[in-house]
PDB file of N, CA and C in Angstrom:
ATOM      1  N   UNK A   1       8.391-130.306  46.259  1.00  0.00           N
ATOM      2  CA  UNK A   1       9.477-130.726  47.122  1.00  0.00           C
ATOM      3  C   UNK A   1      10.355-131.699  46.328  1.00  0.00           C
ATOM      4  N   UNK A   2      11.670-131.168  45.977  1.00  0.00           N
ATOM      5  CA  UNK A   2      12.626-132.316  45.796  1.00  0.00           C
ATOM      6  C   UNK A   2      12.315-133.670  46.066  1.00  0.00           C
ATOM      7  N   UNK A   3      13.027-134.704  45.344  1.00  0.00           N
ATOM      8  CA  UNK A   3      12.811-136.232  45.666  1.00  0.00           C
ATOM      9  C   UNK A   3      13.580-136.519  47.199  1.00  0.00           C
ATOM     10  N   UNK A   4      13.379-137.309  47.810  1.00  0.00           N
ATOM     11  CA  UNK A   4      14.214-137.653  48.688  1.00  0.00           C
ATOM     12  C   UNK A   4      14.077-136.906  50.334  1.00  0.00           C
ATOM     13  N   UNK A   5      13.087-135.834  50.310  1.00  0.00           N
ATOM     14  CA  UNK A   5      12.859-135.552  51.487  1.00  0.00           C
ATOM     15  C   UNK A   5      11.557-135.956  52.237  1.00  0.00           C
ATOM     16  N   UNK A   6      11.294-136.121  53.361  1.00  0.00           N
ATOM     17  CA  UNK A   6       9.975-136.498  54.283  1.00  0.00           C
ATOM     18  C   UNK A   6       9.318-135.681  55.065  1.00  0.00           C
ATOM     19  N   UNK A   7       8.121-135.444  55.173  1.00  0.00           N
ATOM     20  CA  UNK A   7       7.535-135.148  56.238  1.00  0.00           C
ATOM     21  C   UNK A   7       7.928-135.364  57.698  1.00  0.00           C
ATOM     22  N   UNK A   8       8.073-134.557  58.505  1.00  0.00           N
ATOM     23  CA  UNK A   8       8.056-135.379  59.839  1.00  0.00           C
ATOM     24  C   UNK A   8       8.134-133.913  61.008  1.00  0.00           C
ATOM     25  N   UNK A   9       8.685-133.612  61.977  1.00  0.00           N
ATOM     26  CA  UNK A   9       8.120-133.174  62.709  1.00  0.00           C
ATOM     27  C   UNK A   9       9.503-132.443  63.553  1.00  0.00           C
ATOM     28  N   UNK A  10      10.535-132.397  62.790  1.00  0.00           N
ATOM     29  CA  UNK A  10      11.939-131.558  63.467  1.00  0.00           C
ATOM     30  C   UNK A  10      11.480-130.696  64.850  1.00  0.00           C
ATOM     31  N   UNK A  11      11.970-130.916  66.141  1.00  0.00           N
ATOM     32  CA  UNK A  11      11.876-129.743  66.842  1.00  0.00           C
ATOM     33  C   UNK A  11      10.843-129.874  67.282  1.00  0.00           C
ATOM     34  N   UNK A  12       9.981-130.078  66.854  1.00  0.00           N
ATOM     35  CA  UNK A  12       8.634-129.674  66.892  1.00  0.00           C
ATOM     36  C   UNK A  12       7.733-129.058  66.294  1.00  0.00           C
ATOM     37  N   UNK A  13       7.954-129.162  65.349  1.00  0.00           N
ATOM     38  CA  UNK A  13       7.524-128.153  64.365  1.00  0.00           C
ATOM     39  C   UNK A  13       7.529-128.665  62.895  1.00  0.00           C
ATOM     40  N   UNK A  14       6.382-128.756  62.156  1.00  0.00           N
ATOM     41  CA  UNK A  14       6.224-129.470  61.010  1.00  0.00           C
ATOM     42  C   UNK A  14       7.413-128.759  59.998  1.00  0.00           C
ATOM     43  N   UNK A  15       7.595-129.652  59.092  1.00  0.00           N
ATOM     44  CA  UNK A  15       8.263-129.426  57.905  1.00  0.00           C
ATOM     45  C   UNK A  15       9.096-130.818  57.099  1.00  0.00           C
ATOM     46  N   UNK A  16      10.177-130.836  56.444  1.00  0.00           N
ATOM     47  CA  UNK A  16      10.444-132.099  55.556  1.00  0.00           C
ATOM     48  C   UNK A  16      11.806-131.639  56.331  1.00  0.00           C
ATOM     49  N   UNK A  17      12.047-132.983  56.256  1.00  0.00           N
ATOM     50  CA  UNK A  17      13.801-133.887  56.511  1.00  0.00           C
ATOM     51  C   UNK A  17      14.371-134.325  55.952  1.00  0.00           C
ATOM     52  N   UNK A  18      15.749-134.846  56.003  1.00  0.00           N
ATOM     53  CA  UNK A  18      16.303-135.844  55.292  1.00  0.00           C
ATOM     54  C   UNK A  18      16.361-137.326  56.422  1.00  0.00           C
ATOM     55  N   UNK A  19      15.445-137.862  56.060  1.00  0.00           N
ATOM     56  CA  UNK A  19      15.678-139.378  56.763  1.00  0.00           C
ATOM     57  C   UNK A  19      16.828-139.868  57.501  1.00  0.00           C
ATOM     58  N   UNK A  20      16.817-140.441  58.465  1.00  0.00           N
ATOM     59  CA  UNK A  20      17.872-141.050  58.981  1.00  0.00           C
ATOM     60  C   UNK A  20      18.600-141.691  58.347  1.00  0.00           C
ATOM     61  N   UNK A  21      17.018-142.344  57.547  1.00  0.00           N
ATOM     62  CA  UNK A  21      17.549-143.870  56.820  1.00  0.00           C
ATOM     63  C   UNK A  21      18.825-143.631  55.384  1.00  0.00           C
ATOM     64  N   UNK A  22      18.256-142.276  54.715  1.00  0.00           N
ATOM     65  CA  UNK A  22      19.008-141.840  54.033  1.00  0.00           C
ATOM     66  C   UNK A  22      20.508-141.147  54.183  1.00  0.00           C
ATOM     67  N   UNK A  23      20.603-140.454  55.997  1.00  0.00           N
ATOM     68  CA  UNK A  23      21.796-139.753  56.736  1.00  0.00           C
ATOM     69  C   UNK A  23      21.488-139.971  57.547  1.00  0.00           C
ATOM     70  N   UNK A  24      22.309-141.452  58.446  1.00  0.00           N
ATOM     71  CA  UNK A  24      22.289-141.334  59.646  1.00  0.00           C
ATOM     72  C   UNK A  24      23.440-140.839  60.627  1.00  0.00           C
ATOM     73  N   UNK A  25      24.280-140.074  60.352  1.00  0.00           N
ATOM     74  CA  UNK A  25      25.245-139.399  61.039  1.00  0.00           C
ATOM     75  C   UNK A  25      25.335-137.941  60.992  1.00  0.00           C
ATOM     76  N   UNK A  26      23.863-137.712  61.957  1.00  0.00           N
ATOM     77  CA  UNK A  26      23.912-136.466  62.258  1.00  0.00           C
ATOM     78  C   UNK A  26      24.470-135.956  63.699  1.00  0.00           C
ATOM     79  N   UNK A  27      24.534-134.670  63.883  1.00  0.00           N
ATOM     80  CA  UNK A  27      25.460-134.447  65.500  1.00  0.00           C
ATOM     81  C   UNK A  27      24.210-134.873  66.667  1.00  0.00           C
ATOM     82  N   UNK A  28      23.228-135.139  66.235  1.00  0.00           N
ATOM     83  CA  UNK A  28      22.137-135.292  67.405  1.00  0.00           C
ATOM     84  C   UNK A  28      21.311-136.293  67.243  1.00  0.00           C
ATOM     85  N   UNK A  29      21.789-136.966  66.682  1.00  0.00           N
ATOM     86  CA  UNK A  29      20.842-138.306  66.094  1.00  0.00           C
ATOM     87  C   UNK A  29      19.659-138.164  65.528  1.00  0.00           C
ATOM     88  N   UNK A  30      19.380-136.719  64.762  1.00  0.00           N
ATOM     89  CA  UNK A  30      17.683-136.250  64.603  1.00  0.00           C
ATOM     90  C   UNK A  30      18.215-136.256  63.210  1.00  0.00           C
ATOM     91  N   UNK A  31      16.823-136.186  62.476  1.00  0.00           N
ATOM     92  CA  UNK A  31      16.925-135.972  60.989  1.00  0.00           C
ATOM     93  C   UNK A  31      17.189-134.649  60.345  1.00  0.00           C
ATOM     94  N   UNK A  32      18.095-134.606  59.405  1.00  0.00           N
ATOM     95  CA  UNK A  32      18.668-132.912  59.090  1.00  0.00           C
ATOM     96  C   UNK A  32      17.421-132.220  59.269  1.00  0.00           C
ATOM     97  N   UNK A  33      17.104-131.227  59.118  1.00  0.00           N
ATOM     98  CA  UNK A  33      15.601-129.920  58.718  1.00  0.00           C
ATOM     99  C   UNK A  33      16.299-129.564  56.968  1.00  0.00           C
ATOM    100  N   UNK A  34      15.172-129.611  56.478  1.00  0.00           N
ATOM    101  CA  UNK A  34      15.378-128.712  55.687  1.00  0.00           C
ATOM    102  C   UNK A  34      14.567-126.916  55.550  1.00  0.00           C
ATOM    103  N   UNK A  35      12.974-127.727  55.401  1.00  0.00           N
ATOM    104  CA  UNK A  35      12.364-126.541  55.812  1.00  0.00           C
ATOM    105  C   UNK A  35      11.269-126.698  56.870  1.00  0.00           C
ATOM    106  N   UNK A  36      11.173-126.133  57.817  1.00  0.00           N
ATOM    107  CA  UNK A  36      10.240-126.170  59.042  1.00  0.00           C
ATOM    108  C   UNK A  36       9.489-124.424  58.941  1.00  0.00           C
ATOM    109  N   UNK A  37       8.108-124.877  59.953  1.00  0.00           N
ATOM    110  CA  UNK A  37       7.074-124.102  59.925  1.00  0.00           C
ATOM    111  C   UNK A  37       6.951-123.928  61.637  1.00  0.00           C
ATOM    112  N   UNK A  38       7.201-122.916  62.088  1.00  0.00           N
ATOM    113  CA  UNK A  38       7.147-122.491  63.601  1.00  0.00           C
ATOM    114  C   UNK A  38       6.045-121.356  63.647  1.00  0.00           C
ATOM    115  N   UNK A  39       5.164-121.630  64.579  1.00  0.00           N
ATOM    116  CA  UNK A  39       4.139-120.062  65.378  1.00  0.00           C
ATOM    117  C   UNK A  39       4.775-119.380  66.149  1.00  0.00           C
ATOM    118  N   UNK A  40       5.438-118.361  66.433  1.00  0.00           N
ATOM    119  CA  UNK A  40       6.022-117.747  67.715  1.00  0.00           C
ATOM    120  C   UNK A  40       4.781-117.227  68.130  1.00  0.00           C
ATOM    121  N   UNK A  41       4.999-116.286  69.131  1.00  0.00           N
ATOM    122  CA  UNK A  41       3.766-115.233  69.701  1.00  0.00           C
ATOM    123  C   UNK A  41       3.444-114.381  68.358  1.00  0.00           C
ATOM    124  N   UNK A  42       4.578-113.364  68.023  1.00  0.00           N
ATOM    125  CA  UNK A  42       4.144-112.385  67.631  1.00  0.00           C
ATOM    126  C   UNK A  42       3.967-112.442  66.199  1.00  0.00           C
ATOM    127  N   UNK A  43       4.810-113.849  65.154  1.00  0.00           N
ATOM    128  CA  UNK A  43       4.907-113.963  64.445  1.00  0.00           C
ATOM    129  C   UNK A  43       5.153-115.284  63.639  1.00  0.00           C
ATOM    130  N   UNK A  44       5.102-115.595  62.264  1.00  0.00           N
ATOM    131  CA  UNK A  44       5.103-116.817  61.997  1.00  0.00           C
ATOM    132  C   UNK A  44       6.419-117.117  61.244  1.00  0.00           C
ATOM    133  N   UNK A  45       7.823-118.336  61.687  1.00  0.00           N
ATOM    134  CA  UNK A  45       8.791-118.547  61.285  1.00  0.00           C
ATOM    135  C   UNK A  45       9.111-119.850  60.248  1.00  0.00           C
ATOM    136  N   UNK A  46       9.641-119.551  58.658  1.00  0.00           N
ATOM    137  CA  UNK A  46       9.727-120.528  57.819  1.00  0.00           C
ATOM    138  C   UNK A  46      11.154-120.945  58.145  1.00  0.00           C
ATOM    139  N   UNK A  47      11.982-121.899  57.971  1.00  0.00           N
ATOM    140  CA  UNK A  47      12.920-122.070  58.337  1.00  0.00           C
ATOM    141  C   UNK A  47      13.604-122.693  57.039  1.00  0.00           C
ATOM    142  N   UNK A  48      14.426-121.991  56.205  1.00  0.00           N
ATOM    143  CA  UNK A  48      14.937-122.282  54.824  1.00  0.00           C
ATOM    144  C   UNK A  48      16.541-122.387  54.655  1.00  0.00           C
ATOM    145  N   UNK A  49      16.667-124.098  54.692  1.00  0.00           N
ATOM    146  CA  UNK A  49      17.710-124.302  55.380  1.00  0.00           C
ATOM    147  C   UNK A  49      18.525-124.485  54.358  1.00  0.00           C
ATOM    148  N   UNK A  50      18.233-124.109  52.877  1.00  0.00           N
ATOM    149  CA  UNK A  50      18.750-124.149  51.676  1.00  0.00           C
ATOM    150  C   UNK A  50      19.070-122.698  51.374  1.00  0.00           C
ATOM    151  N   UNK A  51      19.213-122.126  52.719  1.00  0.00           N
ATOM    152  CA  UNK A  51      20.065-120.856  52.156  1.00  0.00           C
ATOM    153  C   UNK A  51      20.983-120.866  52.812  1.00  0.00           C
ATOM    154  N   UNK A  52      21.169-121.780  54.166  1.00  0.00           N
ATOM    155  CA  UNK A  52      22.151-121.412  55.551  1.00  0.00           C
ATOM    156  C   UNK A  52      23.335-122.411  54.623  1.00  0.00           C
ATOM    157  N   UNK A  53      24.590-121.421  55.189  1.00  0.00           N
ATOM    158  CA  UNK A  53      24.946-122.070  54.041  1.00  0.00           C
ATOM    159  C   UNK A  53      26.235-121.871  52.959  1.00  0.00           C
ATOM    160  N   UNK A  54      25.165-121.378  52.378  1.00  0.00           N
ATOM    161  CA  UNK A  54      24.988-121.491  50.542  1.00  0.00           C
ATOM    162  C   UNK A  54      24.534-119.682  50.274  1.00  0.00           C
ATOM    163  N   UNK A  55      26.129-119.005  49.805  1.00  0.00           N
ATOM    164  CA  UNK A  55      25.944-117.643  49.866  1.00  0.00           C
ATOM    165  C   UNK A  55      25.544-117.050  48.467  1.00  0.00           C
ATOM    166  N   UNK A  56      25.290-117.883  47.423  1.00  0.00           N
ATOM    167  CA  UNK A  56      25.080-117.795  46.279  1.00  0.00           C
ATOM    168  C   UNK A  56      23.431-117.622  46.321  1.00  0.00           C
ATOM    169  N   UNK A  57      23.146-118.897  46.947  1.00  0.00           N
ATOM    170  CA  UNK A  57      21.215-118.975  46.972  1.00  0.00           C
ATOM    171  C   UNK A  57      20.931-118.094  47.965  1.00  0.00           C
ATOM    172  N   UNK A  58      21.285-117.523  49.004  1.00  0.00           N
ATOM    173  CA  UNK A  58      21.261-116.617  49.701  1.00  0.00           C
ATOM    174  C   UNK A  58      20.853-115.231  49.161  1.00  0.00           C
ATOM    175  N   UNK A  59      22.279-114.768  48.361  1.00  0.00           N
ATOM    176  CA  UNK A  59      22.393-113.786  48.073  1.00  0.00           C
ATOM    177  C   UNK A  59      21.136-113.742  46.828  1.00  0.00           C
ATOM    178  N   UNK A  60      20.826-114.965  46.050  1.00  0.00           N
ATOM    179  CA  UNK A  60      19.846-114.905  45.281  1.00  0.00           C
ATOM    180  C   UNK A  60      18.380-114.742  45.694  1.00  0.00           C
ATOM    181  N   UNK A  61      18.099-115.741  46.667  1.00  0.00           N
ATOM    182  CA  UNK A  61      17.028-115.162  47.143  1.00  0.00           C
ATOM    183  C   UNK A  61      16.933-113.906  48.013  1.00  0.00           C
ATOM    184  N   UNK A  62      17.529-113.120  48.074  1.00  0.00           N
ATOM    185  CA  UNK A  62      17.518-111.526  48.449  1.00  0.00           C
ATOM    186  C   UNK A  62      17.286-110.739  47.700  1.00  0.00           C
ATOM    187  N   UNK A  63      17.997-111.225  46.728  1.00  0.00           N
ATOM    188  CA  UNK A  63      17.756-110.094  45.518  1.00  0.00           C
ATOM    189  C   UNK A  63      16.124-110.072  44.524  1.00  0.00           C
ATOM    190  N   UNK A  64      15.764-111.152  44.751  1.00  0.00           N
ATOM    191  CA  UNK A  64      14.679-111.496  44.203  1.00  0.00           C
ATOM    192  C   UNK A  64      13.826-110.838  44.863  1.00  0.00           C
ATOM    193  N   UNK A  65      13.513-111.269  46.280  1.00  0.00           N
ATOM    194  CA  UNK A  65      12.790-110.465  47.505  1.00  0.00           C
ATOM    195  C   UNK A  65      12.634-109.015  46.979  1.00  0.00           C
ATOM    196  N   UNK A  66      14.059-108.748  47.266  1.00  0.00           N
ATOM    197  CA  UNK A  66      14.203-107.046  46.555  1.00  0.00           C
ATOM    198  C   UNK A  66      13.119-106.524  45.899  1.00  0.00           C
ATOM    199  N   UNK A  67      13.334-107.240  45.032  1.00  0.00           N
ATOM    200  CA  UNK A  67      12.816-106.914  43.496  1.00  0.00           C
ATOM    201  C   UNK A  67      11.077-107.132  43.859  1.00  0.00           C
ATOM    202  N   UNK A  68      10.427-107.493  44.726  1.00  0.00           N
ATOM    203  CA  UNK A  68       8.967-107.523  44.703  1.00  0.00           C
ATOM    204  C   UNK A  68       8.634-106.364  45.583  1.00  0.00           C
ATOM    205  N   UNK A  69       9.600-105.722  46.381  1.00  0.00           N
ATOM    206  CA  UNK A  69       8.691-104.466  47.453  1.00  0.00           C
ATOM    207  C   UNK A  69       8.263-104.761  48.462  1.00  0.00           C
ATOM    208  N   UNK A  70       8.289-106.278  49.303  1.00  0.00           N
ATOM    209  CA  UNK A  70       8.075-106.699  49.897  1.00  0.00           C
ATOM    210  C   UNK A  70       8.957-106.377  51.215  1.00  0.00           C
ATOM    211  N   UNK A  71       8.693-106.148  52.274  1.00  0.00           N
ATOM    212  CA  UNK A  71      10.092-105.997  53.155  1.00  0.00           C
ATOM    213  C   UNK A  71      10.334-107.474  53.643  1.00  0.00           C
ATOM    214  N   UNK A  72      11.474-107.527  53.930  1.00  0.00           N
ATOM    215  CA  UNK A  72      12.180-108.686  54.355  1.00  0.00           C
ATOM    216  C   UNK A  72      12.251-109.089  55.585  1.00  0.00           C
ATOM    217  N   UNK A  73      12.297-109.450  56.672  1.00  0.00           N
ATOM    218  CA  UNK A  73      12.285-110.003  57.876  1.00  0.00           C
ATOM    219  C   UNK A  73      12.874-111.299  58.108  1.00  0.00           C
ATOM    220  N   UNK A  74      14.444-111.434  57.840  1.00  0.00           N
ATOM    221  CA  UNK A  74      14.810-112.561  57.588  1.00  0.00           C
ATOM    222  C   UNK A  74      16.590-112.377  58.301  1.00  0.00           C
ATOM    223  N   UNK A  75      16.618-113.881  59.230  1.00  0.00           N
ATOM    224  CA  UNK A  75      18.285-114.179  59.862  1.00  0.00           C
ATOM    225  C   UNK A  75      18.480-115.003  58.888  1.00  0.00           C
ATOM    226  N   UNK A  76      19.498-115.623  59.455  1.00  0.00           N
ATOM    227  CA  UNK A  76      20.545-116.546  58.352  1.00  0.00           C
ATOM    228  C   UNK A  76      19.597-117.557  57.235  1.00  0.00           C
ATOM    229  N   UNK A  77      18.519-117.982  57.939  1.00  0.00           N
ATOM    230  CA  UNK A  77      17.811-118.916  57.602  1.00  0.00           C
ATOM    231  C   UNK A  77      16.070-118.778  58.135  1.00  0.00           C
ATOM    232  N   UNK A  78      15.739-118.225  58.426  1.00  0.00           N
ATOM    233  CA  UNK A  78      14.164-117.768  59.170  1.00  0.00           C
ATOM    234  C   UNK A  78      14.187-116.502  58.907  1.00  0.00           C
ATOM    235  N   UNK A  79      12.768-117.076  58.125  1.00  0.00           N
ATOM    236  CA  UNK A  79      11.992-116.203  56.842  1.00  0.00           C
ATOM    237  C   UNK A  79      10.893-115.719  58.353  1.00  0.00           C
ATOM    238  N   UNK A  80      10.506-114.855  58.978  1.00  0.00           N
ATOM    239  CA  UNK A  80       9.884-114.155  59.895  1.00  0.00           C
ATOM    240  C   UNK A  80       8.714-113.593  59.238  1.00  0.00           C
ATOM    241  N   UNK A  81       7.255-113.622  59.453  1.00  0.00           N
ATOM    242  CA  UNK A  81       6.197-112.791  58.908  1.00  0.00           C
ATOM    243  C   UNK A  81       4.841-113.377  59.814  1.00  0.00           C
ATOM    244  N   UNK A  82       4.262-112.186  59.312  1.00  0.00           N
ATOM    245  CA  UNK A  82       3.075-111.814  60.045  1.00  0.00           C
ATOM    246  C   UNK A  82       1.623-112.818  59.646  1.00  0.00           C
ATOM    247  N   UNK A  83       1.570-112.300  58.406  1.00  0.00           N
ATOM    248  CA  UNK A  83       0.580-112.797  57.289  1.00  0.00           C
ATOM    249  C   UNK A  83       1.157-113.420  56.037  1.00  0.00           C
ATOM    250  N   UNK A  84       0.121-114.535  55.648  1.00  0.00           N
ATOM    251  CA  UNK A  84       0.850-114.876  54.211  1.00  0.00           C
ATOM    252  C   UNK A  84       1.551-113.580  53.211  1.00  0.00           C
ATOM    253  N   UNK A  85       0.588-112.516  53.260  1.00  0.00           N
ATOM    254  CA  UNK A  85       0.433-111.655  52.471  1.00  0.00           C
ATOM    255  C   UNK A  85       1.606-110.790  52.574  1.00  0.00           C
ATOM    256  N   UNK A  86       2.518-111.196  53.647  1.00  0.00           N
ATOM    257  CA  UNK A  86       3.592-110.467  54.060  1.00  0.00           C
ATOM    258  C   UNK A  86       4.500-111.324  53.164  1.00  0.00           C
ATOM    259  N   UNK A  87       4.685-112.719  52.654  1.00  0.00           N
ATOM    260  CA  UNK A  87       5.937-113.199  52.057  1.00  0.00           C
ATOM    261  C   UNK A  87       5.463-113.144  50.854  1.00  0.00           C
ATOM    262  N   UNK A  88       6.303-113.630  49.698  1.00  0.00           N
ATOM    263  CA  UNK A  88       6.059-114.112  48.227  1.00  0.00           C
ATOM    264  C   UNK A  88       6.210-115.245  48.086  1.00  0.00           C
ATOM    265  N   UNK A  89       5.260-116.300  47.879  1.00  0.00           N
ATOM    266  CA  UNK A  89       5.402-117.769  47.986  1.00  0.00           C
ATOM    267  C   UNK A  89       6.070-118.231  46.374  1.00  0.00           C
ATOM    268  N   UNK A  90       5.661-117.515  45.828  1.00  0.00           N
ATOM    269  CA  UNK A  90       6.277-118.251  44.365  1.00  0.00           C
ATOM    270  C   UNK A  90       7.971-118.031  44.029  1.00  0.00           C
ATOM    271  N   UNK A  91       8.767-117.357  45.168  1.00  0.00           N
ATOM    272  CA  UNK A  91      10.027-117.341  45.666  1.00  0.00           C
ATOM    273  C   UNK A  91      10.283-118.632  46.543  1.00  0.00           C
ATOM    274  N   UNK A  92       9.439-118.310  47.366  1.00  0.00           N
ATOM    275  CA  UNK A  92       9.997-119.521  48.544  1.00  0.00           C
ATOM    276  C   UNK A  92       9.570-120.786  47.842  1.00  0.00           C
ATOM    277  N   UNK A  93       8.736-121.309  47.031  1.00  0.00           N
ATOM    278  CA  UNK A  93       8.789-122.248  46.509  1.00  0.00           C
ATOM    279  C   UNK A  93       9.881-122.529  45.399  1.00  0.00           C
ATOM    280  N   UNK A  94      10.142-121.507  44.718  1.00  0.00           N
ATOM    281  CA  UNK A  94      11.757-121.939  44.070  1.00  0.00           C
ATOM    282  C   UNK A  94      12.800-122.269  44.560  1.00  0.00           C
ATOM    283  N   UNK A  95      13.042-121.482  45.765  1.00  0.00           N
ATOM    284  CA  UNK A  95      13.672-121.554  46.725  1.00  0.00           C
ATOM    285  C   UNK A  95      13.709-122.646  47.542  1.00  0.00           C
ATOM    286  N   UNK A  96      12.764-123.649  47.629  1.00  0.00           N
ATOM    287  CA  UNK A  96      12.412-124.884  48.533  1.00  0.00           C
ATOM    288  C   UNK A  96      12.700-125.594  47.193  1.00  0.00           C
ATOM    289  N   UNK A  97      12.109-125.425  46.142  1.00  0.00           N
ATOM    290  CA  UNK A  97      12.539-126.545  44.808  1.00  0.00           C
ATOM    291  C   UNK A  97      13.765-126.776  44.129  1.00  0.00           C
ATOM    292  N   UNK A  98      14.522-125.830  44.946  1.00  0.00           N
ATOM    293  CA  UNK A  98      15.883-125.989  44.368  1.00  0.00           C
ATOM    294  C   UNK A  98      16.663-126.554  44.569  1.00  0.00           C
ATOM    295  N   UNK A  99      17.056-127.125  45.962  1.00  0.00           N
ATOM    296  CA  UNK A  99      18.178-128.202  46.242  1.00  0.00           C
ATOM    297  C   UNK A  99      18.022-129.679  46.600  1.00  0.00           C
ATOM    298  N   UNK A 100      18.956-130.522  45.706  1.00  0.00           N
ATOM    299  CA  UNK A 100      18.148-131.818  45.594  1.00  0.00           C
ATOM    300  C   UNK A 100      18.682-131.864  47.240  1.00  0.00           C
ATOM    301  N   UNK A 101      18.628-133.398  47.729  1.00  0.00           N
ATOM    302  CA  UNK A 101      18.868-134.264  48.880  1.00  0.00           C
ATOM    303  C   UNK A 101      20.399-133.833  48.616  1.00  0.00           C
ATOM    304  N   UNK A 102      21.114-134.444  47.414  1.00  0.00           N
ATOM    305  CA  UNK A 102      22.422-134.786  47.529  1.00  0.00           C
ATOM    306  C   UNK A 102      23.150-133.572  47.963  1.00  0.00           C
ATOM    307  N   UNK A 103      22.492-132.364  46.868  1.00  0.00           N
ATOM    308  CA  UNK A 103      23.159-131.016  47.284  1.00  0.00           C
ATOM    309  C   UNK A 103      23.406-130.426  48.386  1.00  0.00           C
ATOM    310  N   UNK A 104      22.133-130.687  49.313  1.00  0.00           N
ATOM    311  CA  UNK A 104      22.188-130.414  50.782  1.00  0.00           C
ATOM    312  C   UNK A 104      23.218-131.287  51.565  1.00  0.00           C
ATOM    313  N   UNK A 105      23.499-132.440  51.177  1.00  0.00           N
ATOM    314  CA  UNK A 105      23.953-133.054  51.967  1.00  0.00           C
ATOM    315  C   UNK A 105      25.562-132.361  51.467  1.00  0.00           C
ATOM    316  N   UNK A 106      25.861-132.464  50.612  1.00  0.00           N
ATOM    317  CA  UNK A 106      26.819-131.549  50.229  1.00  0.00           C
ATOM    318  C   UNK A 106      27.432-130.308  51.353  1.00  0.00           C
ATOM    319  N   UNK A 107      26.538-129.249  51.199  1.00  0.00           N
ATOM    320  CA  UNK A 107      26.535-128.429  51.982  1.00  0.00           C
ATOM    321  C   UNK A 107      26.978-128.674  52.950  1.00  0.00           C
ATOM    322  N   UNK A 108      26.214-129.554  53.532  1.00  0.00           N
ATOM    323  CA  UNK A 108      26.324-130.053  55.393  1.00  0.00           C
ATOM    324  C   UNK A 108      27.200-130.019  55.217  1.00  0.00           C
ATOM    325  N   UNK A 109      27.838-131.195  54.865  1.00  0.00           N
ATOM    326  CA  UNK A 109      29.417-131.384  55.116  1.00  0.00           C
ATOM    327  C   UNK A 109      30.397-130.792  54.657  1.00  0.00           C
ATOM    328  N   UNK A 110      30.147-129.792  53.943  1.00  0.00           N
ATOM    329  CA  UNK A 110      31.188-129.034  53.417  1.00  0.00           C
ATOM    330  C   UNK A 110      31.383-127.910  55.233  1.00  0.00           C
ATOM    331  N   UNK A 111      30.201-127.726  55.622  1.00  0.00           N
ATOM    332  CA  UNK A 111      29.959-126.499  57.011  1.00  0.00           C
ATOM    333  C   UNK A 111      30.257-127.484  57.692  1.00  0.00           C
ATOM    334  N   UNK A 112      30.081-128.242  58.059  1.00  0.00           N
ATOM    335  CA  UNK A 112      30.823-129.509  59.097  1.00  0.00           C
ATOM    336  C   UNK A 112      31.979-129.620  59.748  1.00  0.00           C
ATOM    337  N   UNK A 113      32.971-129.969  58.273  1.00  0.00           N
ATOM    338  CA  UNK A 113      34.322-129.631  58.591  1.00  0.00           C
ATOM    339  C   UNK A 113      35.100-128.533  58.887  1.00  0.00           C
TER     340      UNK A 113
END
């Protein structure tokens, strides 16, 4: 995990943030998400907020996906699967290791305005 993000509990649902303390002017007074971990019923949702966005890392992590045979099950930002065995973690961990704090915050506000 990048420097600068926390543990904590978005939504309800485990995953890392960006601190208040670090951005406190968000639209809901909650700490950004970056990536969160949800159970639905039928299935299990990663929430990879370093693609929403950002059509470059997007389009990159697709193509990568591609390239393993894996099928995809994925909206703007929620990575959807069954079993571990259904994603490729050594993607989604590049994919999670790739954008510092600042970059994201970047983002935000670039989709903001």
């Amino acid at each position: 995990m990048p420097r600068g993000y926390e543990l904590g509990m978005p939504h309800g649902m485990p995953g890392w943030v960006i601190p208040l303390s670090t951005y406190p002017k968000t639209y809901n007074g909650q700490p950004l998400s970056y990536v969160s971990l949800a159970a639905q019923k039928n299935y299990h949702s990663l929430y990879l907020m370093a693609l929403y966005g950002n059509p470059a890392a997007d389009a990159a992590f697709r193509a990568e996906w591609a390239a393993t045979g894996l099928k995809l099950n994925m909206g703007k930002s929620c990575l959807r699967f069954k079993t571990l065995a259904d994603i490729d973690l050594d993607i989604v961990t590049r994919s999670v290791a790739s954008l510092s704090v600042e970059d994201f915050l970047a983002t935000y506000e670039r989709i903001k305005r």
